[in-house]
Protein backbone atom coordinates (compact mmCIF):
# COMPACT_ATOMS: atom_id res chain seq x y z
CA UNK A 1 -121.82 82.68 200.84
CA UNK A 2 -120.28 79.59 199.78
CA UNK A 3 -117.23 80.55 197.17
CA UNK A 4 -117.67 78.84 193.37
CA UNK A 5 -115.65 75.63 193.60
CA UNK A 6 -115.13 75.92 189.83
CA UNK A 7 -112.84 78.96 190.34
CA UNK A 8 -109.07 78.95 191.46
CA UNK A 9 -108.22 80.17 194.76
CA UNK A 10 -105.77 83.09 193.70
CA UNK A 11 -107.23 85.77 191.57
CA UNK A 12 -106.98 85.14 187.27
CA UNK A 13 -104.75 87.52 185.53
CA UNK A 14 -105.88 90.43 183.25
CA UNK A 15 -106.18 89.13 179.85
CA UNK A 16 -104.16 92.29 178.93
CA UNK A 17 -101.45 91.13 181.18
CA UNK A 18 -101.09 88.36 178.89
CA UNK A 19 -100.71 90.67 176.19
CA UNK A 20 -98.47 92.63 177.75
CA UNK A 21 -96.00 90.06 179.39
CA UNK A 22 -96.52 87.37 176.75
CA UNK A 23 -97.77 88.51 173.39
CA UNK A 24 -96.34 91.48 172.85
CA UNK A 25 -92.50 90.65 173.50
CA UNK A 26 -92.72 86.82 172.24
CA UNK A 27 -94.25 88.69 168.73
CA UNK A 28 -91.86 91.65 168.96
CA UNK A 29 -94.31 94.19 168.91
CA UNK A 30 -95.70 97.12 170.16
CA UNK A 31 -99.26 98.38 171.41
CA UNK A 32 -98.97 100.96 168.84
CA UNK A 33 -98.42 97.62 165.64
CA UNK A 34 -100.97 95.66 167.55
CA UNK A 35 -103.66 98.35 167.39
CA UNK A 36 -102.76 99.19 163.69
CA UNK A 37 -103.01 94.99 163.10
CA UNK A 38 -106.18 94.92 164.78
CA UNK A 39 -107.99 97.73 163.36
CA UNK A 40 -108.64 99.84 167.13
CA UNK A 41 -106.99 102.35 168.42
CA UNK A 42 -103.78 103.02 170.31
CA UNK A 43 -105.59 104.21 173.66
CA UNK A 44 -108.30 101.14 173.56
CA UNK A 45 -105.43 98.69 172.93
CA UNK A 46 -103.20 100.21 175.41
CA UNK A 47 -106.05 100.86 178.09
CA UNK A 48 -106.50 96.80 177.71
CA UNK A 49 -103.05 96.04 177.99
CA UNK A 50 -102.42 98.33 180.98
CA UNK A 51 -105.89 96.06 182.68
CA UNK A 52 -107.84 99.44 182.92
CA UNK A 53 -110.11 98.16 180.50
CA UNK A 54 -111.86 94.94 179.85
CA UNK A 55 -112.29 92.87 176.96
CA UNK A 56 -115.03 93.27 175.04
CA UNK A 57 -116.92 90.99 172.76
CA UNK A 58 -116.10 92.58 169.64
CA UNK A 59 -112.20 93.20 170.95
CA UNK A 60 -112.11 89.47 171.60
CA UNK A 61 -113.19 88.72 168.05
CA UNK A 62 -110.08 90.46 166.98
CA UNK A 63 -107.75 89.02 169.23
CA UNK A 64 -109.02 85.30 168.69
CA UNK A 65 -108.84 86.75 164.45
CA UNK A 66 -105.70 87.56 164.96
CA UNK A 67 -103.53 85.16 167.14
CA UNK A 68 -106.28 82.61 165.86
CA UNK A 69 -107.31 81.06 169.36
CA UNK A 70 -110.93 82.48 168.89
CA UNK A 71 -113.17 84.97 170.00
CA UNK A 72 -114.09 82.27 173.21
CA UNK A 73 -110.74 82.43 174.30
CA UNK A 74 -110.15 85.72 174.94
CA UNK A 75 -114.15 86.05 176.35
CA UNK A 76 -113.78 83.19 178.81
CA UNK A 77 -110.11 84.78 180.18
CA UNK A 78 -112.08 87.96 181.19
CA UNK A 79 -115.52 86.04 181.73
CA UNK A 80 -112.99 83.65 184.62
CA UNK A 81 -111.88 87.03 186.46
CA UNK A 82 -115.32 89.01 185.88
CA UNK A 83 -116.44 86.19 188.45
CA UNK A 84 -113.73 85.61 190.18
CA UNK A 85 -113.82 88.89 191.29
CA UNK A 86 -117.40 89.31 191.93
CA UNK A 87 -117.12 86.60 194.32
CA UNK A 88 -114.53 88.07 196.27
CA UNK A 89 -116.97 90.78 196.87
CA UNK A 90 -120.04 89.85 196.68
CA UNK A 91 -122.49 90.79 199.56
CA UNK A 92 -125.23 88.66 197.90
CA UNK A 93 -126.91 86.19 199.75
CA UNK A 94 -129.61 83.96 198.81
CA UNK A 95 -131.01 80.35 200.02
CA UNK A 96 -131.00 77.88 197.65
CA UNK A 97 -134.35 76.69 196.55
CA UNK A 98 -135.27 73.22 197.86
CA UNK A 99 -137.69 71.32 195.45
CA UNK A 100 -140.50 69.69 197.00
CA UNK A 101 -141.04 66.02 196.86
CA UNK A 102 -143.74 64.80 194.48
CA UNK A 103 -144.96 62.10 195.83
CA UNK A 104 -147.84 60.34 194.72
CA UNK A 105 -150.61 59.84 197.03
């Protein structure tokens, strides 16, 4: 199968690693403040943060809320490694459809 030429060639971080290595120290704060900010719990925040858990729609309307970069944002940082990922592994295989000619006779 021919790989996506939209995606990179290395694999797109977690979008909780950018929580974890970027947010999270540049804002001083913990995944215990974050939750409480956000309105989730502890164990979702920290299960996203730790990249055991992805991000889901209604998690990436409170992230984009929050650090005001919108819910899109966060969705197409996990939407980019969803892919990437499936490509990696994908054992799908299908020929692309040719479209017949219609030519007038």
């Amino acid at each position: 199968m021919a790989a996506d030429r939209n995606l990179p060639g290395f694999e797109p971080p977690h979008p909780g690693d950018y929580l974890r290595e970027d947010i999270l120290p540049a804002l001083d704060m913990t995944i215990t403040q974050l939750a409480e900010h956000l309105g989730v719990s502890r164990a979702s925040l920290s299960e996203l943060v730790n990249a055991n858990r992805s991000v889901s729609l209604e998690m990436a309307q409170r992230l984009g809320q929050a650090f005001r970069n919108g819910t899109r944002f966060w969705m197409a940082l996990q939407m980019q490694r969803d892919i990437w990922l499936a490509e990696q592994n994908s054992r799908v295989s299908v020929k692309p459809i040719v479209r017949k000619s219609s030519r007038a006779a």
